[in-house]
Structures are given as C-alpha cells and as structure tokens.
PDB file of N, CA and C in Angstrom:
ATOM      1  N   UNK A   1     -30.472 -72.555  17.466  1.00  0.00           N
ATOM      2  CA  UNK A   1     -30.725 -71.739  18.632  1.00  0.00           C
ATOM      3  C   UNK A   1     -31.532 -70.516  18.198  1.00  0.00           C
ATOM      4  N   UNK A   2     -32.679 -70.309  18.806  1.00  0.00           N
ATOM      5  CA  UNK A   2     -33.428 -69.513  18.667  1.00  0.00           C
ATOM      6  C   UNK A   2     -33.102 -67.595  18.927  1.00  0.00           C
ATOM      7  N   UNK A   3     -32.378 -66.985  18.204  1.00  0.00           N
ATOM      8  CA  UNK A   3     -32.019 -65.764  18.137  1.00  0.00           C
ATOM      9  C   UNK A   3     -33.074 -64.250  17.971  1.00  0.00           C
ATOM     10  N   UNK A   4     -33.034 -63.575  18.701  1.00  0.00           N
ATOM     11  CA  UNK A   4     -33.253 -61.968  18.768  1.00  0.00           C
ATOM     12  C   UNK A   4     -32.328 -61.000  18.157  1.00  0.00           C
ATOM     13  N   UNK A   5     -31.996 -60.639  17.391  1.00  0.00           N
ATOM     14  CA  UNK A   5     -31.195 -59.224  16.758  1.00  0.00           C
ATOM     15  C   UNK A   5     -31.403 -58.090  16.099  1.00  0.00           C
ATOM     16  N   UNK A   6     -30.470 -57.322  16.494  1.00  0.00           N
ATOM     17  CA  UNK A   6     -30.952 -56.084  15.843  1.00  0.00           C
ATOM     18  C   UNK A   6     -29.752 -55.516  15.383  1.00  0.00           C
ATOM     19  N   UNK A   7     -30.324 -55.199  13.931  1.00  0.00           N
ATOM     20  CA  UNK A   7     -28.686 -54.807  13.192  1.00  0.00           C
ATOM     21  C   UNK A   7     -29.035 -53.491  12.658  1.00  0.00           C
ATOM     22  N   UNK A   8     -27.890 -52.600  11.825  1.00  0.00           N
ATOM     23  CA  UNK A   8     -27.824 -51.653  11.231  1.00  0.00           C
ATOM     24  C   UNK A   8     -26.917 -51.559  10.344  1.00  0.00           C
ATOM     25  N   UNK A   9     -27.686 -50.976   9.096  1.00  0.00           N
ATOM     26  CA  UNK A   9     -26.052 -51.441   7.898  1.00  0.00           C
ATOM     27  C   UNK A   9     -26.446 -50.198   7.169  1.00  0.00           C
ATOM     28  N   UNK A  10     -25.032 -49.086   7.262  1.00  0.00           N
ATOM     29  CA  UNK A  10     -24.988 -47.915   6.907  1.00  0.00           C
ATOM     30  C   UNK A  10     -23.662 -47.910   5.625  1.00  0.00           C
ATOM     31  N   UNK A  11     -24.090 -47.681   4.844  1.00  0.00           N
ATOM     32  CA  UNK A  11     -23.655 -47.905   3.893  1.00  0.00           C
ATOM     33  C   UNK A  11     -22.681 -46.261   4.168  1.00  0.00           C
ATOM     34  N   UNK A  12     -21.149 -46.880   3.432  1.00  0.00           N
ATOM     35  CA  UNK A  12     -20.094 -45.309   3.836  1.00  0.00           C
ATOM     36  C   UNK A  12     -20.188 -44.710   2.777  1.00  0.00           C
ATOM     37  N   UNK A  13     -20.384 -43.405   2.536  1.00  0.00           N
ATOM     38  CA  UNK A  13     -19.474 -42.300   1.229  1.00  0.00           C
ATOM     39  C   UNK A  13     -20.258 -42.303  -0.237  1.00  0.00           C
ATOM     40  N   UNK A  14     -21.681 -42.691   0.073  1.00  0.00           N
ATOM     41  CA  UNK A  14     -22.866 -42.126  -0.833  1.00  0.00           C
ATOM     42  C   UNK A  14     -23.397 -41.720  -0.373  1.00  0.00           C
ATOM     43  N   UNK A  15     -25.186 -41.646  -0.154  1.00  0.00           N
ATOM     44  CA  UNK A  15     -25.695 -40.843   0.064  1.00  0.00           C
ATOM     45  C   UNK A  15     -25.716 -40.685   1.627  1.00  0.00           C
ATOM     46  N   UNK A  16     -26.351 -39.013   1.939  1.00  0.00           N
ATOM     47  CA  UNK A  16     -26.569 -38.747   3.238  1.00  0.00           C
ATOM     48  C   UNK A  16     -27.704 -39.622   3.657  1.00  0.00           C
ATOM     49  N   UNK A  17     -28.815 -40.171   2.746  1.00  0.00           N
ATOM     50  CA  UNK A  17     -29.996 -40.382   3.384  1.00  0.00           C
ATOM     51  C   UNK A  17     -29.798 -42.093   2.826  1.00  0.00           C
ATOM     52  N   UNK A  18     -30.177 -43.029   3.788  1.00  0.00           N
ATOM     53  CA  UNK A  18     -29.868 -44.259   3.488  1.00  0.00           C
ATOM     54  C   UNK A  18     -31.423 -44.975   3.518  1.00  0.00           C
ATOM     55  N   UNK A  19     -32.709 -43.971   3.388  1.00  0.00           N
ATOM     56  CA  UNK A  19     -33.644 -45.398   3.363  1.00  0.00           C
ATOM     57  C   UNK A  19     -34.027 -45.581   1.949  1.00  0.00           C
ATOM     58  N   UNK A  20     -32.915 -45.791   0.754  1.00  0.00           N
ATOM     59  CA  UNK A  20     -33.261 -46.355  -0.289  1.00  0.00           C
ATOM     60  C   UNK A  20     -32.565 -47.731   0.255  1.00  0.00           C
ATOM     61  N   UNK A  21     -31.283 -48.042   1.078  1.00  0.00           N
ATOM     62  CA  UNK A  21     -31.217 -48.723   1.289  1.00  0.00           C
ATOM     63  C   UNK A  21     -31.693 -49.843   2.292  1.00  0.00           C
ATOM     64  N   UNK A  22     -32.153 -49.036   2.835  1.00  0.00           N
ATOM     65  CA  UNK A  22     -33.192 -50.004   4.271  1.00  0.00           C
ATOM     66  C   UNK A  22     -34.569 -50.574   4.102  1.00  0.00           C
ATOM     67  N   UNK A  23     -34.860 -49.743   2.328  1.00  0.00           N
ATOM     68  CA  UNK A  23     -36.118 -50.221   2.448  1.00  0.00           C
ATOM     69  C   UNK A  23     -35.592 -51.458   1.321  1.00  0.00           C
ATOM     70  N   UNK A  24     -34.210 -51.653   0.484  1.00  0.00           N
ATOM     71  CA  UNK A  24     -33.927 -53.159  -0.065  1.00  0.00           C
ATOM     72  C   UNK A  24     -33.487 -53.835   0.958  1.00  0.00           C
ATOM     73  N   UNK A  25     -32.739 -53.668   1.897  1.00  0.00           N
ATOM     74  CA  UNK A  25     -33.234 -54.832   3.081  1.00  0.00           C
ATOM     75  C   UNK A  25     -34.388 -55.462   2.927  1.00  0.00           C
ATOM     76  N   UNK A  26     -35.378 -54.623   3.564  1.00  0.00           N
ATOM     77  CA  UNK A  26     -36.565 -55.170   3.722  1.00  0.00           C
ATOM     78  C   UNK A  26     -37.297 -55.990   2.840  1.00  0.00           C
ATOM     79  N   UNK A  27     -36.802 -55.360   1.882  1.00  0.00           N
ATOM     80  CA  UNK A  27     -37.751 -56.316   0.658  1.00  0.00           C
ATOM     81  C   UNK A  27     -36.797 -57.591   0.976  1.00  0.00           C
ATOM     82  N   UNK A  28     -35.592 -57.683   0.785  1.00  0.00           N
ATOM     83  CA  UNK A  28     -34.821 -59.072   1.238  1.00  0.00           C
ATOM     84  C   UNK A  28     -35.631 -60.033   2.338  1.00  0.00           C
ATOM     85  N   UNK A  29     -35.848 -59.089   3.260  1.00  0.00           N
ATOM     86  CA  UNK A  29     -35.687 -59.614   4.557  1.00  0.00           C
ATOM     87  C   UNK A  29     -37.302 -60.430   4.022  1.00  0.00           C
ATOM     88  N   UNK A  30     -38.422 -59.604   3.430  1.00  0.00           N
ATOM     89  CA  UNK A  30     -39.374 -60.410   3.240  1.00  0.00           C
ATOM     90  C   UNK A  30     -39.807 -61.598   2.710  1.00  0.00           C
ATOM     91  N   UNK A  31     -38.646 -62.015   1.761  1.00  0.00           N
ATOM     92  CA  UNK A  31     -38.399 -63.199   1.148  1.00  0.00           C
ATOM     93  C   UNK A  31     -37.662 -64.516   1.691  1.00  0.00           C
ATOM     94  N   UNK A  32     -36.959 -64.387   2.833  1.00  0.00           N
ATOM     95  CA  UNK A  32     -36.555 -65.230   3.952  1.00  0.00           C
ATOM     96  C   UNK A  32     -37.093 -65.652   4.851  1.00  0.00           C
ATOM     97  N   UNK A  33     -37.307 -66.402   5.723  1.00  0.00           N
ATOM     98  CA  UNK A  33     -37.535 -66.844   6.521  1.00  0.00           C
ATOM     99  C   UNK A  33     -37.486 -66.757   8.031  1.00  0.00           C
ATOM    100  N   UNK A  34     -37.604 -65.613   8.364  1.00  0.00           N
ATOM    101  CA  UNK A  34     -37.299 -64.485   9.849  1.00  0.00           C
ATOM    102  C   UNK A  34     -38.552 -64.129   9.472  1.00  0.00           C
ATOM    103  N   UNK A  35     -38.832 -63.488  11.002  1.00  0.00           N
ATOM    104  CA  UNK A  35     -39.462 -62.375  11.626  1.00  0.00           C
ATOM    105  C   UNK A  35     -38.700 -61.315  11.981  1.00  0.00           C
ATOM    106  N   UNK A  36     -39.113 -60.328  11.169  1.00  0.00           N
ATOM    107  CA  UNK A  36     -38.613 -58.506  11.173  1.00  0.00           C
ATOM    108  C   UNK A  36     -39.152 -57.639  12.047  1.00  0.00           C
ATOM    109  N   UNK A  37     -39.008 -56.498  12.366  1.00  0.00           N
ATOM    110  CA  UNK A  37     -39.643 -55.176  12.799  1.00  0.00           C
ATOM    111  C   UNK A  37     -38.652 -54.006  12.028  1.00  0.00           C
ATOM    112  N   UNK A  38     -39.348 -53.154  11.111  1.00  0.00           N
ATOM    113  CA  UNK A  38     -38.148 -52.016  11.073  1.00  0.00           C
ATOM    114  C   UNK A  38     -38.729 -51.362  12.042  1.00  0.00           C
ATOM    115  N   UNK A  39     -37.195 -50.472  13.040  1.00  0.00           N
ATOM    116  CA  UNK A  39     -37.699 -49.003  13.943  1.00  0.00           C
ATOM    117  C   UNK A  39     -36.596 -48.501  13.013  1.00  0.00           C
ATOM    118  N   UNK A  40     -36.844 -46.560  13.933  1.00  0.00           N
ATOM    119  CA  UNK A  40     -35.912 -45.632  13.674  1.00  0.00           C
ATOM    120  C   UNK A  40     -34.358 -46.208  13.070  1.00  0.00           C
ATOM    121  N   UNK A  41     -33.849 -46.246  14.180  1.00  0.00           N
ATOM    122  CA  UNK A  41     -32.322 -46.987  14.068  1.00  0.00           C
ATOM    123  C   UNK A  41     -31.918 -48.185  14.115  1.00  0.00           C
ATOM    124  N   UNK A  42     -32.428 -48.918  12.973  1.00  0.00           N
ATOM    125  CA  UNK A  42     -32.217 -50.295  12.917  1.00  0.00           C
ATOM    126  C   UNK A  42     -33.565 -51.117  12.392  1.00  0.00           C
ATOM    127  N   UNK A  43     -33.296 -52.348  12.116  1.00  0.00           N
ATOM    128  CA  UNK A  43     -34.037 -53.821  12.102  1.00  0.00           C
ATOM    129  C   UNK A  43     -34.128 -54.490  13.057  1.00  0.00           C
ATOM    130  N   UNK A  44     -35.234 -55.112  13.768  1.00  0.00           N
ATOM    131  CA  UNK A  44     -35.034 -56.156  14.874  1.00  0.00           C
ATOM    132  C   UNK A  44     -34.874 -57.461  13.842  1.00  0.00           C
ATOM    133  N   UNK A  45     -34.599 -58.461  14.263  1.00  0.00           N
ATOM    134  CA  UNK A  45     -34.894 -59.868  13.444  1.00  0.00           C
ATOM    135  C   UNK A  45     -35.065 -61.281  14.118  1.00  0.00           C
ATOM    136  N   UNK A  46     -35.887 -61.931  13.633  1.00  0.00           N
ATOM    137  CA  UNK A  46     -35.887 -63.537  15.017  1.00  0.00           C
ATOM    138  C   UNK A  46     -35.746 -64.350  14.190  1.00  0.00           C
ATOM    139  N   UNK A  47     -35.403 -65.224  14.554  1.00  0.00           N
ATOM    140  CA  UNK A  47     -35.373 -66.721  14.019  1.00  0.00           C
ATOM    141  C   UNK A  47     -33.981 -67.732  14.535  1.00  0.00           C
ATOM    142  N   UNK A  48     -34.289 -68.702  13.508  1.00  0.00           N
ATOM    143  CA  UNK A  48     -33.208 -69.478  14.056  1.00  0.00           C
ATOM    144  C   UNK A  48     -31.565 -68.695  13.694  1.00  0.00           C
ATOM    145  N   UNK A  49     -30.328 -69.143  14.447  1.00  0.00           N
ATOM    146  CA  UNK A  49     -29.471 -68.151  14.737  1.00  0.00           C
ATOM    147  C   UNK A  49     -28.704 -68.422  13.397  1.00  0.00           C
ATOM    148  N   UNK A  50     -28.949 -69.425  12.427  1.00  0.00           N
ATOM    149  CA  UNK A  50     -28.328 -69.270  10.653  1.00  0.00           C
ATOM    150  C   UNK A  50     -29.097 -68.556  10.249  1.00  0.00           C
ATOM    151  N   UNK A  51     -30.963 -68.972  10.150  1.00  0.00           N
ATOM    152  CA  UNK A  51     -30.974 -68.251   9.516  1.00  0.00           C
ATOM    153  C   UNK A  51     -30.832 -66.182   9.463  1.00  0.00           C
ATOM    154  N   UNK A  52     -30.859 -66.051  10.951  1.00  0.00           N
ATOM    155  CA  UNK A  52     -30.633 -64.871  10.969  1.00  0.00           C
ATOM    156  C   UNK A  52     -29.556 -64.349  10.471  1.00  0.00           C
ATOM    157  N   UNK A  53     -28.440 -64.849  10.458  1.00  0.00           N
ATOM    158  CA  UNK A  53     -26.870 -64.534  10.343  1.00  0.00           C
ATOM    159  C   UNK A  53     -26.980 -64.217   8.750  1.00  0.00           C
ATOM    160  N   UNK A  54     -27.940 -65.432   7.935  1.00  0.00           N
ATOM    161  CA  UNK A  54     -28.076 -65.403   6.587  1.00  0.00           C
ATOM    162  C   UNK A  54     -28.775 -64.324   6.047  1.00  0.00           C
ATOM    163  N   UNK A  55     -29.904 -64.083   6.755  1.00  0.00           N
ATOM    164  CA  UNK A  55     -29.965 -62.869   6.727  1.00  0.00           C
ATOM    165  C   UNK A  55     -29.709 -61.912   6.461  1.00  0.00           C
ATOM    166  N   UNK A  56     -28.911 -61.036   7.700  1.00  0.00           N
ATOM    167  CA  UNK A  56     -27.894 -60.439   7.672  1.00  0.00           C
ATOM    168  C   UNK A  56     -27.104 -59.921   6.558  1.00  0.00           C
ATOM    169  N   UNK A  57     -26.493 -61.184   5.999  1.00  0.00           N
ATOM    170  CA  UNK A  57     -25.887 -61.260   5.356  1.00  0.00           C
ATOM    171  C   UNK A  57     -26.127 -60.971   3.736  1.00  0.00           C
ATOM    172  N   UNK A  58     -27.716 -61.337   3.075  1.00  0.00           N
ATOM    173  CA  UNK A  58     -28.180 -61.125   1.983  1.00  0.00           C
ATOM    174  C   UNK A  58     -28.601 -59.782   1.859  1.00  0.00           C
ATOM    175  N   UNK A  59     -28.439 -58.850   3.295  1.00  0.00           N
ATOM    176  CA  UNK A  59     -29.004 -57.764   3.118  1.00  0.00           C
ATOM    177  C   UNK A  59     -27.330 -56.775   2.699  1.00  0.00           C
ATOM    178  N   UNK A  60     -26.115 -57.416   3.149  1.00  0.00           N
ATOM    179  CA  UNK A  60     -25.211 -56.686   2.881  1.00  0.00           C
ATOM    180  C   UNK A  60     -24.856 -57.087   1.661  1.00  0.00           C
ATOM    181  N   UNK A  61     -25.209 -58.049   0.742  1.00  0.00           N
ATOM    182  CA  UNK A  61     -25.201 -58.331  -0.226  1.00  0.00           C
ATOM    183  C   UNK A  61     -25.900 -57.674  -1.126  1.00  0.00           C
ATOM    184  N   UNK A  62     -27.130 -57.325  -0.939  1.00  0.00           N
ATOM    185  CA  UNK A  62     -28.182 -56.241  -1.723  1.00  0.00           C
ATOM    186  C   UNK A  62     -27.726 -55.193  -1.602  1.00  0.00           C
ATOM    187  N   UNK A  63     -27.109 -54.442  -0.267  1.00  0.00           N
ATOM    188  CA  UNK A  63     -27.068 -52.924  -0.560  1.00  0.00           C
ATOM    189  C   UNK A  63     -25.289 -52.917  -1.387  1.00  0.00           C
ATOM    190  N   UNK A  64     -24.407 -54.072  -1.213  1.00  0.00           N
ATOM    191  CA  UNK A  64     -23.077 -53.870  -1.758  1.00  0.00           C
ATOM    192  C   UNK A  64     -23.615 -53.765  -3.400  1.00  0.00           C
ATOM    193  N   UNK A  65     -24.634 -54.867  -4.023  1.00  0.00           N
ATOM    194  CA  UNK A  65     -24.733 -54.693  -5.006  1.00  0.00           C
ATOM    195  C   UNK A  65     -25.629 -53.327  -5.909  1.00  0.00           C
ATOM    196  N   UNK A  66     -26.426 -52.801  -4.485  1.00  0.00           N
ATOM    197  CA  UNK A  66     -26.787 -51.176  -4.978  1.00  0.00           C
ATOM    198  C   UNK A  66     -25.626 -50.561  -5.252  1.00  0.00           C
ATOM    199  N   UNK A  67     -24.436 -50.533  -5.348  1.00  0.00           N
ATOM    200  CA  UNK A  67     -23.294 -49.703  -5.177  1.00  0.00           C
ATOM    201  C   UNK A  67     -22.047 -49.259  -4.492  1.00  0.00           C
ATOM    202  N   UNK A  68     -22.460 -49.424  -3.026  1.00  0.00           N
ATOM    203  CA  UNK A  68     -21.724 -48.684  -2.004  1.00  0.00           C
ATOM    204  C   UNK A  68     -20.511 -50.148  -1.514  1.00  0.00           C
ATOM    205  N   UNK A  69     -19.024 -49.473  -1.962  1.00  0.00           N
ATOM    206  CA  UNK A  69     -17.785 -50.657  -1.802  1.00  0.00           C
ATOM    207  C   UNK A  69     -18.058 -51.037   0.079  1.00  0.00           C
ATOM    208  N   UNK A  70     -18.179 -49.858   0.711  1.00  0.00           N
ATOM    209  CA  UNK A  70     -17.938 -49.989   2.229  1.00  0.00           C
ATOM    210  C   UNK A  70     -19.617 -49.866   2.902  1.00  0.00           C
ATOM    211  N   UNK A  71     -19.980 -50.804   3.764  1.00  0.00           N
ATOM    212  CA  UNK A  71     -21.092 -50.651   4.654  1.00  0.00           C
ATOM    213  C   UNK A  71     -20.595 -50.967   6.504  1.00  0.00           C
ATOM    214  N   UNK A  72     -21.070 -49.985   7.136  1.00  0.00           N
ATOM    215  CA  UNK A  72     -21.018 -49.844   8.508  1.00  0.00           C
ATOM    216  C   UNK A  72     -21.700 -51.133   9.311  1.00  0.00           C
ATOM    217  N   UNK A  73     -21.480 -52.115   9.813  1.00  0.00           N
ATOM    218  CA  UNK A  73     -22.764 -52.567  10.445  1.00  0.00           C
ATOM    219  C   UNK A  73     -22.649 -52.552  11.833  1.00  0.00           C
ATOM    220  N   UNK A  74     -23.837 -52.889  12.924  1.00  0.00           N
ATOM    221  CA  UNK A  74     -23.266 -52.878  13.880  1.00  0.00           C
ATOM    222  C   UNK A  74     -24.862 -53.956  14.327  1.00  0.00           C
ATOM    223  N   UNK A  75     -24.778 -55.215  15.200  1.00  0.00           N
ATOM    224  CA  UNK A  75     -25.273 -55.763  15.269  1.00  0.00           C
ATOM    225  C   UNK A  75     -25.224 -56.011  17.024  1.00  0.00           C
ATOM    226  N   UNK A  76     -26.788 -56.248  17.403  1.00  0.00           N
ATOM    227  CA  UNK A  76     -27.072 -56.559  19.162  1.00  0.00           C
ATOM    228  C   UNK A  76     -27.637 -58.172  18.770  1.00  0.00           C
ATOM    229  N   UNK A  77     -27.250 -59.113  19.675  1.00  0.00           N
ATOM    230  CA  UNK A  77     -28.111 -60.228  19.630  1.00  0.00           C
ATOM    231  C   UNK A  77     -28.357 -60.788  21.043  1.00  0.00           C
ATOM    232  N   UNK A  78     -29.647 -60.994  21.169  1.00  0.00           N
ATOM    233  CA  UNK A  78     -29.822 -62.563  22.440  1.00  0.00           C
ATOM    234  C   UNK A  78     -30.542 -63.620  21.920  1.00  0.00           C
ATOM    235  N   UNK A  79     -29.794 -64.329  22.862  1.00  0.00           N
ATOM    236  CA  UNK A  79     -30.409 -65.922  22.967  1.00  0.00           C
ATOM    237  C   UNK A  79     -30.730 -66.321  24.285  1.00  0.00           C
ATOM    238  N   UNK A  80     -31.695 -67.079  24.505  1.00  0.00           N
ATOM    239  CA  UNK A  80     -32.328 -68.108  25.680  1.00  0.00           C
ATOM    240  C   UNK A  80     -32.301 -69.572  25.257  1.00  0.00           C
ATOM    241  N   UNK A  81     -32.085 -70.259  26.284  1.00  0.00           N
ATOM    242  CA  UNK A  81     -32.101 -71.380  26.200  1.00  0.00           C
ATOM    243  C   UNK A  81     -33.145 -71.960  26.877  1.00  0.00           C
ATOM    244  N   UNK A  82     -34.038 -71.399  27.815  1.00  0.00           N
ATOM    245  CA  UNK A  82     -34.801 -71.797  28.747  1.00  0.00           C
ATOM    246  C   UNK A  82     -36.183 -71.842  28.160  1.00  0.00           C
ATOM    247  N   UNK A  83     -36.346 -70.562  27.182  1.00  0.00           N
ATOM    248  CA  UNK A  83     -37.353 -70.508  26.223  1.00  0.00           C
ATOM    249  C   UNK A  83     -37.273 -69.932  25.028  1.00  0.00           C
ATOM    250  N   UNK A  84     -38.328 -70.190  24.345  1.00  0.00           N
ATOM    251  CA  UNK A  84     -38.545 -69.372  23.321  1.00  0.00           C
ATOM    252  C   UNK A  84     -39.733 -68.208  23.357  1.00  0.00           C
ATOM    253  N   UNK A  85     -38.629 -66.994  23.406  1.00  0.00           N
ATOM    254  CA  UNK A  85     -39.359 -65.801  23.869  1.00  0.00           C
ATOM    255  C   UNK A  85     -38.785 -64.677  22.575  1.00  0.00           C
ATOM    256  N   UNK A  86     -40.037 -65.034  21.911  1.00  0.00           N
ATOM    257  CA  UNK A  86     -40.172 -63.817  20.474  1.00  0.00           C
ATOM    258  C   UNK A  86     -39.927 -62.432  20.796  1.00  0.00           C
ATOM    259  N   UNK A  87     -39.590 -61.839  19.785  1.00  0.00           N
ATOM    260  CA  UNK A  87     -39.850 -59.910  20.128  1.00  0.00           C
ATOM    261  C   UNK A  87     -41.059 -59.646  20.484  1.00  0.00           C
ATOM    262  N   UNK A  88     -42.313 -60.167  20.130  1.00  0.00           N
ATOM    263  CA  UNK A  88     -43.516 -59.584  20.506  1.00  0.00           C
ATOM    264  C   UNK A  88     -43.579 -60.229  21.961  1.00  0.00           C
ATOM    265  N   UNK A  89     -43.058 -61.213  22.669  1.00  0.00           N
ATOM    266  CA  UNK A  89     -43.262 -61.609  23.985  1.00  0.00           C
ATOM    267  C   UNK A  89     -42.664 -60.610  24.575  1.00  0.00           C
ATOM    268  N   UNK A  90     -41.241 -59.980  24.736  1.00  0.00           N
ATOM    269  CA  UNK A  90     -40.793 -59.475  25.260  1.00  0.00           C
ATOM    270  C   UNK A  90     -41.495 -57.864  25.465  1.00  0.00           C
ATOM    271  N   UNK A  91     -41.692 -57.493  23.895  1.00  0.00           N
ATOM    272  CA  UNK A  91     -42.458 -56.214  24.010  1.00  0.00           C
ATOM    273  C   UNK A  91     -43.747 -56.472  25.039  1.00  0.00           C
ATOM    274  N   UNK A  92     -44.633 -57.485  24.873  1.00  0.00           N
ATOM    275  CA  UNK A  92     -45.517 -57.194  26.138  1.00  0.00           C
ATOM    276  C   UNK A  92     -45.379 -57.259  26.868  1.00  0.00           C
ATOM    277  N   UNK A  93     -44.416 -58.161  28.104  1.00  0.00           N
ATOM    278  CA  UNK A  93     -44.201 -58.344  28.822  1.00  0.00           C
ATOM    279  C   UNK A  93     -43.609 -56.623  29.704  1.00  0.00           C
ATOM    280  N   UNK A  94     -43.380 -56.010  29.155  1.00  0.00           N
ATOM    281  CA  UNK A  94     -42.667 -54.607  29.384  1.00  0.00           C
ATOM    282  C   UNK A  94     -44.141 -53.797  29.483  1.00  0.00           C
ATOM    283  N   UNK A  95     -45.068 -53.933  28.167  1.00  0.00           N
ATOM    284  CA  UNK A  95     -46.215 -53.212  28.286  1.00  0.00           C
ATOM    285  C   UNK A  95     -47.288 -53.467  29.611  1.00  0.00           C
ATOM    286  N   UNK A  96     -47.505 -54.539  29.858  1.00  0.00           N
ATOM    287  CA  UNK A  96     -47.889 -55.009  31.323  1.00  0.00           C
ATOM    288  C   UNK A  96     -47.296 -54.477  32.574  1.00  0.00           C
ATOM    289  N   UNK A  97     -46.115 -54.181  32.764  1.00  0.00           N
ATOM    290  CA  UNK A  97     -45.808 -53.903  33.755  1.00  0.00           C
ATOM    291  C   UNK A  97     -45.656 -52.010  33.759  1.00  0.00           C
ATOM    292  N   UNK A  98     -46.148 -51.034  32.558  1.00  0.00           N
ATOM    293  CA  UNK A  98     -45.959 -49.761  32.552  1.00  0.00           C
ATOM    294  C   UNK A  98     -47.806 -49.668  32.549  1.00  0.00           C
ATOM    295  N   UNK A  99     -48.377 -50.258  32.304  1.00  0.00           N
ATOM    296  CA  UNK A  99     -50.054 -50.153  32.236  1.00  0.00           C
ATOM    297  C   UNK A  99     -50.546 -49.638  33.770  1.00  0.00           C
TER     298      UNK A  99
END
C-alpha cells in the first residue's frame, strides 16, 4: 500500500540542537528506497507502507547508535486506495488552487 508520512525523531537528554541527528537520517534515508522531503519540523516520506516503516526504523537505529538511549518520535501517515497520489501531487494540487 502506497504510503505518505511524516515523522520526527527527537532524540531525549543530549544535545539542545538535534540537526547532527537529522542530517544521519537523511543520509539513511538516501540509501533506501523512499522518496523524502526534509522541512522545519520533520521528514515527509513515500513509498510503499514496509518500506516506509523500514525506514523509519533504520533512522532510529542510526541516531540510537549515535548515542542517545531514548528518542521521541511522533509520526502522521496517509494512504489512498483509489490512487496513487505522491507528495509532489498533492503539493500542486494546493498550489493551483492559491495561484
């Protein structure tokens, strides 16, 4: 099933500033098999709904093995069944109608 998500993984009780860790996500995330976006507060991510989960998951694996025992996460997801409608579909579809 074709998945949309957007997660956040805040690592507890090291540092105040966490994009040493957001930017080893990313490097993760580039070696898998998803489509990413980093924003401000969070990762978007697409793909199929393992591999996203797997995902996910290799990224809490990278920042546990930077150090930090406890990470925060907090995760949004959709799915359609009717289509397959990417993050960049949705983003235009919004830009069209504010133009």
């Amino acid at each position: 099933m074709y998945t949309i998500a957007t997660f956040t993984l805040v690592p507890v009780g090291k540092d105040i500033s966490i994009s040493k860790y957001v930017a080893a996500c990313i490097e993760e995330l580039k070696t898998l098999n998803v489509n990413y976006t980093l924003h401000a507060n969070g990762t978007n991510i697409e793909g199929d709904w393992d591999e996203v989960f797997s995902a996910i998951k290799q990224c809490q694996i990278k920042i546990h093995d930077m150090g930090p025992q406890r990470i925060f996460t907090t995760i949004q997801l959709g799915t359609r069944t009717d289509k397959k409608q990417q993050m960049e579909n949705k983003i235009d579809s919004v830009l069209k109608k504010i133009k």
